[in-house]
PDB file of N, CA and C in Angstrom:
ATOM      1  N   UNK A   1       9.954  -8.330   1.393  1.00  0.00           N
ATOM      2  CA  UNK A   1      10.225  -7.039   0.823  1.00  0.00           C
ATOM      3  C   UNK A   1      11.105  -6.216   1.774  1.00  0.00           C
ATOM      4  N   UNK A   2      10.892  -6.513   3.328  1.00  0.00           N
ATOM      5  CA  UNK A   2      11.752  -5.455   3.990  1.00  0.00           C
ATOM      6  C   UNK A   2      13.133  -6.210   3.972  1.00  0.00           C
ATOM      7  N   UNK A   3      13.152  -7.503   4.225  1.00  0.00           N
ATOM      8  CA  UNK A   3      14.144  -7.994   4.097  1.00  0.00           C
ATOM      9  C   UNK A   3      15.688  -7.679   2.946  1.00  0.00           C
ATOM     10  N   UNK A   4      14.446  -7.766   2.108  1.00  0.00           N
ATOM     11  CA  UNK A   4      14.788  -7.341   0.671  1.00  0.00           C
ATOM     12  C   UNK A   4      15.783  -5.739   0.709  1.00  0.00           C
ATOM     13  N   UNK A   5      14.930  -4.962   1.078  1.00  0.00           N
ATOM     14  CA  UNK A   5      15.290  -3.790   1.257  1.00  0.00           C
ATOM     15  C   UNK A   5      16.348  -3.511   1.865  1.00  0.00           C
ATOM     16  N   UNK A   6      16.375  -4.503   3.600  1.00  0.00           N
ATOM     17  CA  UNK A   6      17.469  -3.825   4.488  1.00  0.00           C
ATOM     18  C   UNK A   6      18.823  -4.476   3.809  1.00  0.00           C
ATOM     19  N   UNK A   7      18.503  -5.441   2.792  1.00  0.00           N
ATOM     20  CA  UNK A   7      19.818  -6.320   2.922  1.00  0.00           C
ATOM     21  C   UNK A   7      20.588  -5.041   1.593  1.00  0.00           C
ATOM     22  N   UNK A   8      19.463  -4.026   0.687  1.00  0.00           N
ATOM     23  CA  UNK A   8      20.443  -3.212   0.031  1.00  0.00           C
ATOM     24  C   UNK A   8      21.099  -2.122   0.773  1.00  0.00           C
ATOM     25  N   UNK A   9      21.109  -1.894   2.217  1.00  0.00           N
ATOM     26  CA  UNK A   9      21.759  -1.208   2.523  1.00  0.00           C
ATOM     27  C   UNK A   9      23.343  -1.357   3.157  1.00  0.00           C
ATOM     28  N   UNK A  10      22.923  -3.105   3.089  1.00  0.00           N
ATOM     29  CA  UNK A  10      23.924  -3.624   3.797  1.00  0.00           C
ATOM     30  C   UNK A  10      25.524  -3.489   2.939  1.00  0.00           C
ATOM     31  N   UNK A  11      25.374  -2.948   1.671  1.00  0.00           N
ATOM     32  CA  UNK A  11      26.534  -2.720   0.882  1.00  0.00           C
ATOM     33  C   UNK A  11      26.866  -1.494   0.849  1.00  0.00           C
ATOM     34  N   UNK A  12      28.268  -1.527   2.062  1.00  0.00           N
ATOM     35  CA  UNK A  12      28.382   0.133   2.050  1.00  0.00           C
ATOM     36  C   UNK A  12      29.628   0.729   1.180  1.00  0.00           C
ATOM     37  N   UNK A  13      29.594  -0.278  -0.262  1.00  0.00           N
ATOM     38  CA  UNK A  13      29.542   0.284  -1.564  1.00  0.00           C
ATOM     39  C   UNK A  13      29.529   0.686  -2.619  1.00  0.00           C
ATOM     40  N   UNK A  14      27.506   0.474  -2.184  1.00  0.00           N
ATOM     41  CA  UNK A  14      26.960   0.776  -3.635  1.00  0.00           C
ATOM     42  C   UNK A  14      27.239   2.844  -3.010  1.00  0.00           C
ATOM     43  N   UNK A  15      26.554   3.132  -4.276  1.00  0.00           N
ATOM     44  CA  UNK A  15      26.041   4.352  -4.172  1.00  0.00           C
ATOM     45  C   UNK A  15      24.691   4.547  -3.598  1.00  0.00           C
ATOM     46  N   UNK A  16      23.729   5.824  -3.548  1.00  0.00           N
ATOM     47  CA  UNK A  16      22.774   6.049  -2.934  1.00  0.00           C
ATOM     48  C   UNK A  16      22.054   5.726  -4.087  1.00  0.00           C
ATOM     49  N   UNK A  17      22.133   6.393  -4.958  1.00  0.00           N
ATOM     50  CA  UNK A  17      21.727   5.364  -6.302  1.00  0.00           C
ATOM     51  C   UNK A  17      21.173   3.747  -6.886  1.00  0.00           C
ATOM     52  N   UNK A  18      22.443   3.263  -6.440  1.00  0.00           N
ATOM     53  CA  UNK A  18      22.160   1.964  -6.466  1.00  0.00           C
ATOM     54  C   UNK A  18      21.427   1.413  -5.284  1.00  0.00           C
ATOM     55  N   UNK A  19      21.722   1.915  -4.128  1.00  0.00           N
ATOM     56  CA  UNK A  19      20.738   1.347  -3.155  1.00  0.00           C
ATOM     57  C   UNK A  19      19.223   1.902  -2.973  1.00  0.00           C
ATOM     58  N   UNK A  20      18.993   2.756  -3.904  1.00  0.00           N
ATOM     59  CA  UNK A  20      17.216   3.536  -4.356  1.00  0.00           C
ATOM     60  C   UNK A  20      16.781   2.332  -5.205  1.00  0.00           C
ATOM     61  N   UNK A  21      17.657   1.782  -6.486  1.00  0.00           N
ATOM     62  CA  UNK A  21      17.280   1.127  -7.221  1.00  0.00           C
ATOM     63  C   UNK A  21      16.973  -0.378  -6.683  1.00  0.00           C
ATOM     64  N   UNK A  22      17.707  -0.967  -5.927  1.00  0.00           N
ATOM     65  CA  UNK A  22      17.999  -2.196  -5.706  1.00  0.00           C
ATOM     66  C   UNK A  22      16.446  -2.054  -4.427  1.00  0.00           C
ATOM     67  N   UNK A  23      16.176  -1.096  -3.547  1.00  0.00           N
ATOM     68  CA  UNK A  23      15.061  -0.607  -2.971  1.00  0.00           C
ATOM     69  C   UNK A  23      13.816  -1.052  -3.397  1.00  0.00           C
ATOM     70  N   UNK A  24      13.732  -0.325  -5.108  1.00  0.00           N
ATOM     71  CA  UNK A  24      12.680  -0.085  -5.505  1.00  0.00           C
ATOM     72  C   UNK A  24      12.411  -1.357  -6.401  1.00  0.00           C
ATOM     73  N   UNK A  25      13.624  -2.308  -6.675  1.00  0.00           N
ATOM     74  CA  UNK A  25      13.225  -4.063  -7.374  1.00  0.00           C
ATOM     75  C   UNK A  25      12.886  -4.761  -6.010  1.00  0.00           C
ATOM     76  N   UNK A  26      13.012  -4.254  -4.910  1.00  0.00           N
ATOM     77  CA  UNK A  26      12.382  -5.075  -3.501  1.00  0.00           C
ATOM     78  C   UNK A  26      11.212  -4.659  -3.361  1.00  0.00           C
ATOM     79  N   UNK A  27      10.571  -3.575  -3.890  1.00  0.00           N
ATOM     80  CA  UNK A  27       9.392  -3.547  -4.046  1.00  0.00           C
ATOM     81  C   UNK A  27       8.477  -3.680  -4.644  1.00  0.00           C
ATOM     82  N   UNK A  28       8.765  -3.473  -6.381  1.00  0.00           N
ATOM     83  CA  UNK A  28       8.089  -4.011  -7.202  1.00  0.00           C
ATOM     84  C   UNK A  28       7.378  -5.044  -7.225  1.00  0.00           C
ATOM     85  N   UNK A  29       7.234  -6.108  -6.827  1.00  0.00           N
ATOM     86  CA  UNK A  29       6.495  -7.382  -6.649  1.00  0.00           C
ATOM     87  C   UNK A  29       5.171  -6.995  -5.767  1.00  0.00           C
ATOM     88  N   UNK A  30       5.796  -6.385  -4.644  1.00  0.00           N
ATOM     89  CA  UNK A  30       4.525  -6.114  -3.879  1.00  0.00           C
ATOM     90  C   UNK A  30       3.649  -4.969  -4.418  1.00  0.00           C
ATOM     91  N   UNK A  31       3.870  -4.115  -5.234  1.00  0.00           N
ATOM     92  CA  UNK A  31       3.722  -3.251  -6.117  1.00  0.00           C
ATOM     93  C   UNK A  31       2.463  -3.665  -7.382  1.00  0.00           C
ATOM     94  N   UNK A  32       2.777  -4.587  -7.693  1.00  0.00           N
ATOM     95  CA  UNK A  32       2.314  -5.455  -8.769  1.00  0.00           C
ATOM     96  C   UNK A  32       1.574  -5.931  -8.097  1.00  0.00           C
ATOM     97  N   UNK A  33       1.755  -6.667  -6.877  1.00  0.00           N
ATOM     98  CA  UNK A  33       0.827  -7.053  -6.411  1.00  0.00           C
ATOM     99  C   UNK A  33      -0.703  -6.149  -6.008  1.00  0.00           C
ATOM    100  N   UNK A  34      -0.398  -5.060  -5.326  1.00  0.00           N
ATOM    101  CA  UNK A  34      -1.420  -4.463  -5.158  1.00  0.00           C
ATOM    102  C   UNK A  34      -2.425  -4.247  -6.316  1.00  0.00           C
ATOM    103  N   UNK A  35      -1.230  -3.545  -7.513  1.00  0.00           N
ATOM    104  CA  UNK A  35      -2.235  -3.319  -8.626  1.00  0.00           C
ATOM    105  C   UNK A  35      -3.278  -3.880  -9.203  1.00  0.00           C
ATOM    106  N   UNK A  36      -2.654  -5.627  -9.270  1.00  0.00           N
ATOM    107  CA  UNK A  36      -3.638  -6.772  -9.548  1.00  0.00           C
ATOM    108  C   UNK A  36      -5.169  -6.487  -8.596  1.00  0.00           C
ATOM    109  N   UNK A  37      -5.072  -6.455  -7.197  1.00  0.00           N
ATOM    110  CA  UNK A  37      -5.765  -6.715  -6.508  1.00  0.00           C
ATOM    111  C   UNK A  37      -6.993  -5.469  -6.757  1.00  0.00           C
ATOM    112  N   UNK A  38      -6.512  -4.132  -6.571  1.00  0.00           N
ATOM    113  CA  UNK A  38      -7.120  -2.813  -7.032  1.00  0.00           C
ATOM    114  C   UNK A  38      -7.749  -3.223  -8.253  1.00  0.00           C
ATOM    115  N   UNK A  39      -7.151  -3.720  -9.313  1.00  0.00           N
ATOM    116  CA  UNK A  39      -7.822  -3.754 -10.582  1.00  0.00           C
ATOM    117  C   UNK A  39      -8.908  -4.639 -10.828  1.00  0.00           C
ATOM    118  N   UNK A  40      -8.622  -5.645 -10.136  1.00  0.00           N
ATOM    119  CA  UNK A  40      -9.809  -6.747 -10.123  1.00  0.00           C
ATOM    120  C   UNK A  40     -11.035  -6.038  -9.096  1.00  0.00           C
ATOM    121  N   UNK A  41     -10.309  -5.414  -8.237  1.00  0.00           N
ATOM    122  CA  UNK A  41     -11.852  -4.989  -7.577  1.00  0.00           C
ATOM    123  C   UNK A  41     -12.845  -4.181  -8.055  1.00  0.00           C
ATOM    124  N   UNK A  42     -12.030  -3.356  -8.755  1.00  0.00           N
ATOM    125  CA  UNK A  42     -12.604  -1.976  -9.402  1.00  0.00           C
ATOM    126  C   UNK A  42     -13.232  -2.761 -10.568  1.00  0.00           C
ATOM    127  N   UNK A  43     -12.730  -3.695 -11.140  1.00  0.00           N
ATOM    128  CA  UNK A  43     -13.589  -4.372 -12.275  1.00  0.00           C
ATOM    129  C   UNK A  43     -14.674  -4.820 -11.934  1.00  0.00           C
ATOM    130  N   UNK A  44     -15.131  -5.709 -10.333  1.00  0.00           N
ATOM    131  CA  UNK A  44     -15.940  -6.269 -10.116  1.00  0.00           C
ATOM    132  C   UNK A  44     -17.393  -5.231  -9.424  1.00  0.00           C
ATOM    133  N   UNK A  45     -16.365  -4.338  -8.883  1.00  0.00           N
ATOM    134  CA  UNK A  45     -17.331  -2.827  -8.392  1.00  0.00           C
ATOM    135  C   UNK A  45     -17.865  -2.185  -9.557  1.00  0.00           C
ATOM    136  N   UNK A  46     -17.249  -2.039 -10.799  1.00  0.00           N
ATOM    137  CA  UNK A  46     -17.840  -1.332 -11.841  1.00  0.00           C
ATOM    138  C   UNK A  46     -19.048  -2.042 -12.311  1.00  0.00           C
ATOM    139  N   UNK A  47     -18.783  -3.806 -12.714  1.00  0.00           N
ATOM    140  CA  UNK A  47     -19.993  -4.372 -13.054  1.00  0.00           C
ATOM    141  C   UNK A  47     -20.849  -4.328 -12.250  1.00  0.00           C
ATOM    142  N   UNK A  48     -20.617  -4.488 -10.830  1.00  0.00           N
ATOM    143  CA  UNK A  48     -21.765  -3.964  -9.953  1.00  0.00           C
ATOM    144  C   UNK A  48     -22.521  -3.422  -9.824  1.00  0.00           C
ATOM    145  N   UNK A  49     -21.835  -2.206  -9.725  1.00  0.00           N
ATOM    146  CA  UNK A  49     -22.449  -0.823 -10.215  1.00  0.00           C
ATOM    147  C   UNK A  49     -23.203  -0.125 -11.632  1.00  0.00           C
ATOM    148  N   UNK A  50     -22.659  -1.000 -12.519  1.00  0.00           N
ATOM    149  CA  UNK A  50     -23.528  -0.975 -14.285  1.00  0.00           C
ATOM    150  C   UNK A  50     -25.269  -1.887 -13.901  1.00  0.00           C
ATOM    151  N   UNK A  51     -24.643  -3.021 -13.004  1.00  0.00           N
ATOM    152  CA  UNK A  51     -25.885  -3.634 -12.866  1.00  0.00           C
ATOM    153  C   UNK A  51     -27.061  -2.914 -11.916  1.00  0.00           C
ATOM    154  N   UNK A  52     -26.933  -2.182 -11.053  1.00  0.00           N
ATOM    155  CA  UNK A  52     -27.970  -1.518 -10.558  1.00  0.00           C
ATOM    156  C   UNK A  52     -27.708  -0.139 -10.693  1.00  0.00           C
ATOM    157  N   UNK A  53     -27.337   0.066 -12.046  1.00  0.00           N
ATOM    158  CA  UNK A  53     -27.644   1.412 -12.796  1.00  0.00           C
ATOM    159  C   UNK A  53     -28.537   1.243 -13.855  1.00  0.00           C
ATOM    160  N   UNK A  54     -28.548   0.236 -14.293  1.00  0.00           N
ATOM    161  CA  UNK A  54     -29.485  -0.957 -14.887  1.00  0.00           C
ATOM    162  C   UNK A  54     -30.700  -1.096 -14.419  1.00  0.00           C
ATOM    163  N   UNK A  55     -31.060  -1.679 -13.218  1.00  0.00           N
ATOM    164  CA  UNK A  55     -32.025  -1.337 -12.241  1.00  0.00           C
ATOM    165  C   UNK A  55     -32.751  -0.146 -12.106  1.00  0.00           C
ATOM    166  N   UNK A  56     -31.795   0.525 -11.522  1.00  0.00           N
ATOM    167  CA  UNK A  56     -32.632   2.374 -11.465  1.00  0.00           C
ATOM    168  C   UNK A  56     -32.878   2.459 -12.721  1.00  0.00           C
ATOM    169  N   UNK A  57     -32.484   2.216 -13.377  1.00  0.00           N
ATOM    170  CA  UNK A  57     -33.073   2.933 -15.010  1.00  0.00           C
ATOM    171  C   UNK A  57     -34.416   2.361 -15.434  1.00  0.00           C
ATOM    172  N   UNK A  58     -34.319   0.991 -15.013  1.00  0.00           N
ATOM    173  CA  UNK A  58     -35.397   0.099 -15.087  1.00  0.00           C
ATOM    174  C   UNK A  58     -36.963   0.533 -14.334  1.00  0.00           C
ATOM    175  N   UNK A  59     -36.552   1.307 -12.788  1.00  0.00           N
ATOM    176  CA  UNK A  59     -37.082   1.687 -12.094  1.00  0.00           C
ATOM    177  C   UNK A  59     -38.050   2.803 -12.473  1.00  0.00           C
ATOM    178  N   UNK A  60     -37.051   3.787 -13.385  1.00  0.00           N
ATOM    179  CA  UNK A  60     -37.721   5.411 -13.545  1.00  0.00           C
ATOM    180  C   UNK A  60     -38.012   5.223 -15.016  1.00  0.00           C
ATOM    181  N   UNK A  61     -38.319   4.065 -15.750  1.00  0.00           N
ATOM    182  CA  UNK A  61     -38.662   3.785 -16.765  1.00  0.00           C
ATOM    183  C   UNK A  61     -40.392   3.353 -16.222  1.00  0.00           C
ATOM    184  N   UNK A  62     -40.315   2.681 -15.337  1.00  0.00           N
ATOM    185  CA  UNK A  62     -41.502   1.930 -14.836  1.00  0.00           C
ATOM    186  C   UNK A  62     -42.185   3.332 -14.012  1.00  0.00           C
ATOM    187  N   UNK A  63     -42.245   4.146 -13.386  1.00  0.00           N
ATOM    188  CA  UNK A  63     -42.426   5.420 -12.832  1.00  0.00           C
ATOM    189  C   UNK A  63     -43.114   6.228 -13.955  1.00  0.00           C
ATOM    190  N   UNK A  64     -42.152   6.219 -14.760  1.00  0.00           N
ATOM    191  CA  UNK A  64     -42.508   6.982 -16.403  1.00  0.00           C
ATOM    192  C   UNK A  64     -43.609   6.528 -16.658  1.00  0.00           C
ATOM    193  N   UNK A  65     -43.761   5.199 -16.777  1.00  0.00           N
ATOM    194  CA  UNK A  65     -45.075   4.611 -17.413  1.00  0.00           C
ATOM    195  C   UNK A  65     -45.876   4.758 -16.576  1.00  0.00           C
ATOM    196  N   UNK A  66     -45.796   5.065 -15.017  1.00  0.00           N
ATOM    197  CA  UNK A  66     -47.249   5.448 -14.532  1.00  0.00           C
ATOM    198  C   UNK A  66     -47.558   4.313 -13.288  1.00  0.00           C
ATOM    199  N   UNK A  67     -46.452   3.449 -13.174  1.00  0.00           N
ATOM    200  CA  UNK A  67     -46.451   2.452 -12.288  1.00  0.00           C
ATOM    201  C   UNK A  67     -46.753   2.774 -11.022  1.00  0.00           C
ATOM    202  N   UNK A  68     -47.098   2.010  -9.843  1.00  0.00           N
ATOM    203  CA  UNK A  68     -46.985   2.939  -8.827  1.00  0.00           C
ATOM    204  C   UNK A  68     -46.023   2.760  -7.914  1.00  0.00           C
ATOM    205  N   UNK A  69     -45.396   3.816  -7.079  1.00  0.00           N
ATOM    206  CA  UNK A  69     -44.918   3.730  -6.393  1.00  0.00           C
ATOM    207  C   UNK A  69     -43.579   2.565  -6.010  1.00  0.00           C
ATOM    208  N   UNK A  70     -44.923   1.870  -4.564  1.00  0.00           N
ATOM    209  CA  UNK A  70     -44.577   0.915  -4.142  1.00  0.00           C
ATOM    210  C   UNK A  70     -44.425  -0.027  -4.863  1.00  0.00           C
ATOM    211  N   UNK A  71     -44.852  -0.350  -6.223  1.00  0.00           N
ATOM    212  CA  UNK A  71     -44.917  -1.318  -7.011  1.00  0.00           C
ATOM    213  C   UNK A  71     -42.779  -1.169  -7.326  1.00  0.00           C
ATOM    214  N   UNK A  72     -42.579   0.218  -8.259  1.00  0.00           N
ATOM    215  CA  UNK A  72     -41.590   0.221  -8.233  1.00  0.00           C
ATOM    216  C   UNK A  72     -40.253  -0.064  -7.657  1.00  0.00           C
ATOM    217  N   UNK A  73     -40.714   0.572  -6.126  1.00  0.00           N
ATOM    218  CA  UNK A  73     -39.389   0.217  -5.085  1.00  0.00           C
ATOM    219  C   UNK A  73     -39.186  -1.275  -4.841  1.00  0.00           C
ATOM    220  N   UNK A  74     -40.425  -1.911  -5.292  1.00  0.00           N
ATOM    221  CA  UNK A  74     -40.227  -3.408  -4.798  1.00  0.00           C
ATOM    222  C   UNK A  74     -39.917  -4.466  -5.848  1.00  0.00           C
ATOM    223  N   UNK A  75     -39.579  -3.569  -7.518  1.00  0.00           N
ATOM    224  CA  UNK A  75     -38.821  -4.091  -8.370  1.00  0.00           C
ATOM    225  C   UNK A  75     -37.340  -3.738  -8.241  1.00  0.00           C
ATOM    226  N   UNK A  76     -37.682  -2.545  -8.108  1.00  0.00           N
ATOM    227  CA  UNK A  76     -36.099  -2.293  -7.783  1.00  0.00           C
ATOM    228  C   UNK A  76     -35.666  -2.908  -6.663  1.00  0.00           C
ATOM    229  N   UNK A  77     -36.034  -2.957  -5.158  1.00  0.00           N
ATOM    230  CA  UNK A  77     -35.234  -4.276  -4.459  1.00  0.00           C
ATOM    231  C   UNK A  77     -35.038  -5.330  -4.989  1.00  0.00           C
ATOM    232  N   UNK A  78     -35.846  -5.946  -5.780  1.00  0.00           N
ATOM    233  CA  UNK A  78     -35.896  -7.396  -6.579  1.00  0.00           C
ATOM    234  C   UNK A  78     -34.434  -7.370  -7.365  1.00  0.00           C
ATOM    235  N   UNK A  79     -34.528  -6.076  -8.035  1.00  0.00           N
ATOM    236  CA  UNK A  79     -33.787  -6.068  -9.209  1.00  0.00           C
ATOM    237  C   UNK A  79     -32.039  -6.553  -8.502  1.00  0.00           C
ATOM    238  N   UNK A  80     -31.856  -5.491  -7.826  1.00  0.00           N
ATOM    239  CA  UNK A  80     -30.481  -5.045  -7.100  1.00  0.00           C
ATOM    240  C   UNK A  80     -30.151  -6.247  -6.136  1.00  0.00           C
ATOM    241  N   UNK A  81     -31.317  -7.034  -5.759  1.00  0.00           N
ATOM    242  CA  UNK A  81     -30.832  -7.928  -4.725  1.00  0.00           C
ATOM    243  C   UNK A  81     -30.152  -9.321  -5.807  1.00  0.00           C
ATOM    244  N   UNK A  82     -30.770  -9.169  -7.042  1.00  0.00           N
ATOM    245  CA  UNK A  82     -30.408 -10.472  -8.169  1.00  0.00           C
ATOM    246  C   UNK A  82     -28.994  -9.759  -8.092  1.00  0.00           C
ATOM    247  N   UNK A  83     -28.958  -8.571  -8.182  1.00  0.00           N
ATOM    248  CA  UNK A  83     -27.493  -8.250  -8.903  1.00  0.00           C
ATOM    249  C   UNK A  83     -26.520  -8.463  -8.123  1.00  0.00           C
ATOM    250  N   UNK A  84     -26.535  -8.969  -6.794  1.00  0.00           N
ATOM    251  CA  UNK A  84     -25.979  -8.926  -5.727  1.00  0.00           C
ATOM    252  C   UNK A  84     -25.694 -10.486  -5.270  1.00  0.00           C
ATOM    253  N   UNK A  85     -26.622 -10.619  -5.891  1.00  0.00           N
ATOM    254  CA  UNK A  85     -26.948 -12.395  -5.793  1.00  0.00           C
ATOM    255  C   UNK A  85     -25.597 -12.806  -7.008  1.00  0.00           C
ATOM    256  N   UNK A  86     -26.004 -12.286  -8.262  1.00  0.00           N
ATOM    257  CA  UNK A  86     -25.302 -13.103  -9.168  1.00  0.00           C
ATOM    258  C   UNK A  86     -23.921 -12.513  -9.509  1.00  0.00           C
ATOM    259  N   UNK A  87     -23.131 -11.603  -8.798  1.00  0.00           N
ATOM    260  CA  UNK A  87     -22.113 -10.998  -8.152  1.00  0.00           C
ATOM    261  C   UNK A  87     -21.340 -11.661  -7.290  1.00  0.00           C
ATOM    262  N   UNK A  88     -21.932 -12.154  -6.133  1.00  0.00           N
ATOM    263  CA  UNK A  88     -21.733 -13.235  -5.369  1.00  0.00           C
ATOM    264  C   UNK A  88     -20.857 -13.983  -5.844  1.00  0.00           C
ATOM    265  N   UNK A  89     -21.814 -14.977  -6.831  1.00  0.00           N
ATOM    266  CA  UNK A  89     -21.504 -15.904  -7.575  1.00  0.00           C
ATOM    267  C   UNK A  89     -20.144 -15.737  -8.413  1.00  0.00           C
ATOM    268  N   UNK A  90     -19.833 -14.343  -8.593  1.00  0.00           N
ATOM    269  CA  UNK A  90     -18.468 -13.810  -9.301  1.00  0.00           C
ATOM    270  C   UNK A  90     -17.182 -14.346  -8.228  1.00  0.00           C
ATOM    271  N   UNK A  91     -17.447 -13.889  -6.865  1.00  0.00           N
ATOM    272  CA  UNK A  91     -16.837 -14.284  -6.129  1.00  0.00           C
ATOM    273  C   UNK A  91     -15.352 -15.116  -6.449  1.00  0.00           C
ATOM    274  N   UNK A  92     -15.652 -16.400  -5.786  1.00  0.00           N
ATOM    275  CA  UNK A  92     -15.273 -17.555  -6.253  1.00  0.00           C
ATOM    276  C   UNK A  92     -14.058 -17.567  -7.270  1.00  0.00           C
ATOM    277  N   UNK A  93     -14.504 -17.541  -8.489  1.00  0.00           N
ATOM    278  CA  UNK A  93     -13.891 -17.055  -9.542  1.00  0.00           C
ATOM    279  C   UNK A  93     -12.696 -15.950  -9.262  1.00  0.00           C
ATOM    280  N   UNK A  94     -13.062 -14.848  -8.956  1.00  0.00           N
ATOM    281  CA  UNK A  94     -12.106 -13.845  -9.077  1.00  0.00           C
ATOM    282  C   UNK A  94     -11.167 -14.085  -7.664  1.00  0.00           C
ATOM    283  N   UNK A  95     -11.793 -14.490  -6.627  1.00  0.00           N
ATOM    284  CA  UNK A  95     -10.538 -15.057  -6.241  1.00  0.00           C
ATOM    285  C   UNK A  95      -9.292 -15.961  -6.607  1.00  0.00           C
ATOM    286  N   UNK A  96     -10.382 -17.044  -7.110  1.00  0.00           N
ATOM    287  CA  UNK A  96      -8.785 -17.566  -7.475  1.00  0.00           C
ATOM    288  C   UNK A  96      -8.033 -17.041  -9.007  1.00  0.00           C
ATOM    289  N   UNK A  97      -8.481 -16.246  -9.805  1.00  0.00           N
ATOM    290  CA  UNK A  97      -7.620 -15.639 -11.043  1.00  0.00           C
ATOM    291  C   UNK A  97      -7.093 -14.341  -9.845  1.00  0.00           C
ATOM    292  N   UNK A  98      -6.981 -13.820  -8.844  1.00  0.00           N
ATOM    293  CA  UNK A  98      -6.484 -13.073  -8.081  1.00  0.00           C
ATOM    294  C   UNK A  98      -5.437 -14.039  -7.516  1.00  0.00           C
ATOM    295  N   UNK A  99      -5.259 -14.974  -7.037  1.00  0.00           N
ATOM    296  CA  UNK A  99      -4.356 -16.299  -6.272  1.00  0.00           C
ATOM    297  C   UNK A  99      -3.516 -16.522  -7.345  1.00  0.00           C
ATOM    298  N   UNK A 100      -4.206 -16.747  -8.399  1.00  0.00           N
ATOM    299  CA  UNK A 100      -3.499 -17.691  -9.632  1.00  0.00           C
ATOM    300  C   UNK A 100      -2.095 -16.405 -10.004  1.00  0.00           C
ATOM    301  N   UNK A 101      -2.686 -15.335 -10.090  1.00  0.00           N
ATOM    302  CA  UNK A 101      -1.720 -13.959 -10.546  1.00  0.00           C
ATOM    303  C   UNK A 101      -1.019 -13.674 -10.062  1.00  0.00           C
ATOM    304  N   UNK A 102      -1.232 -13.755  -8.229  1.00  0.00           N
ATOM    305  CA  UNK A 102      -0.274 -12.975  -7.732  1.00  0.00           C
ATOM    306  C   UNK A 102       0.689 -14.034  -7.334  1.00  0.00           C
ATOM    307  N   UNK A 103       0.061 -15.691  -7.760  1.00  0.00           N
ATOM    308  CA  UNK A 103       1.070 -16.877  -7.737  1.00  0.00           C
ATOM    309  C   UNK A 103       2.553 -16.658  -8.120  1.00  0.00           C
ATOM    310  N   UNK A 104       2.269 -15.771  -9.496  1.00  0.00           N
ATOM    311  CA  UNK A 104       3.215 -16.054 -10.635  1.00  0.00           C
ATOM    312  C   UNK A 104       4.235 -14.531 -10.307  1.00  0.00           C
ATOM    313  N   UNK A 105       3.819 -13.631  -9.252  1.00  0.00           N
ATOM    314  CA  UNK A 105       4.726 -12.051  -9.267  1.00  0.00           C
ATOM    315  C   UNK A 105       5.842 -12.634  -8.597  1.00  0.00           C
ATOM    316  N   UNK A 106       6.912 -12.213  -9.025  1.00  0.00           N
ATOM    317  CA  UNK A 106       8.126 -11.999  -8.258  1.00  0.00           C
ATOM    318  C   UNK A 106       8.648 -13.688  -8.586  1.00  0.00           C
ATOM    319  N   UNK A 107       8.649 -14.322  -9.191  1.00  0.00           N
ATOM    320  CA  UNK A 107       9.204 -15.648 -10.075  1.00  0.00           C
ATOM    321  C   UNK A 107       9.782 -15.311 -11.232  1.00  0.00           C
TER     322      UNK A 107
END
């Protein structure tokens, strides 16, 4: 990308114009790239986060009914540690559809 970049300045002449534009197609790829990466995370943080919102709800449902306490906190660790567990397991996966994507930017 810097490469990319310094070599549009090396035409002394384009316009300032053309060398913003020719700039900003040296960056796009890496651009794209980030987005991919942001988006997949935020996807995998959101299910995360649905899943031990899931949990707590589960938690102050069980509270409601009169459960006790300690009984609760130690479903809810149970709960959140599965969700963390089978998250994990997402892993794997979203790396390589993250590899596979950013295979194909800038081709």
């Amino acid at each position: 990308m810097f490469r990319c970049s310094a070599s549009c300045c090396d035409d002394s002449q384009a316009s300032m114009q053309q060398v913003h534009q020719c700039i900003e197609r040296c960056h796009a790829p890496l651009a794209q790239a980030q987005a991919l990466v942001t988006s997949e995370l935020e996807k995998f943080q959101d299910r995360l986060a649905r899943c031990t919102m899931h949990c707590n709800d589960k938690a102050k449902d069980s509270i409601d009914a009169g459960s006790k306490e300690l009984q609760v906190k130690q479903q809810l660790d149970s709960c959140v540690a599965k969700c963390v567990d089978d998250h994990m397991h997402l892993i794997p996966t979203m790396t390589r559809r993250m590899k596979e994507s950013l295979s194909s930017i800038g081709k």
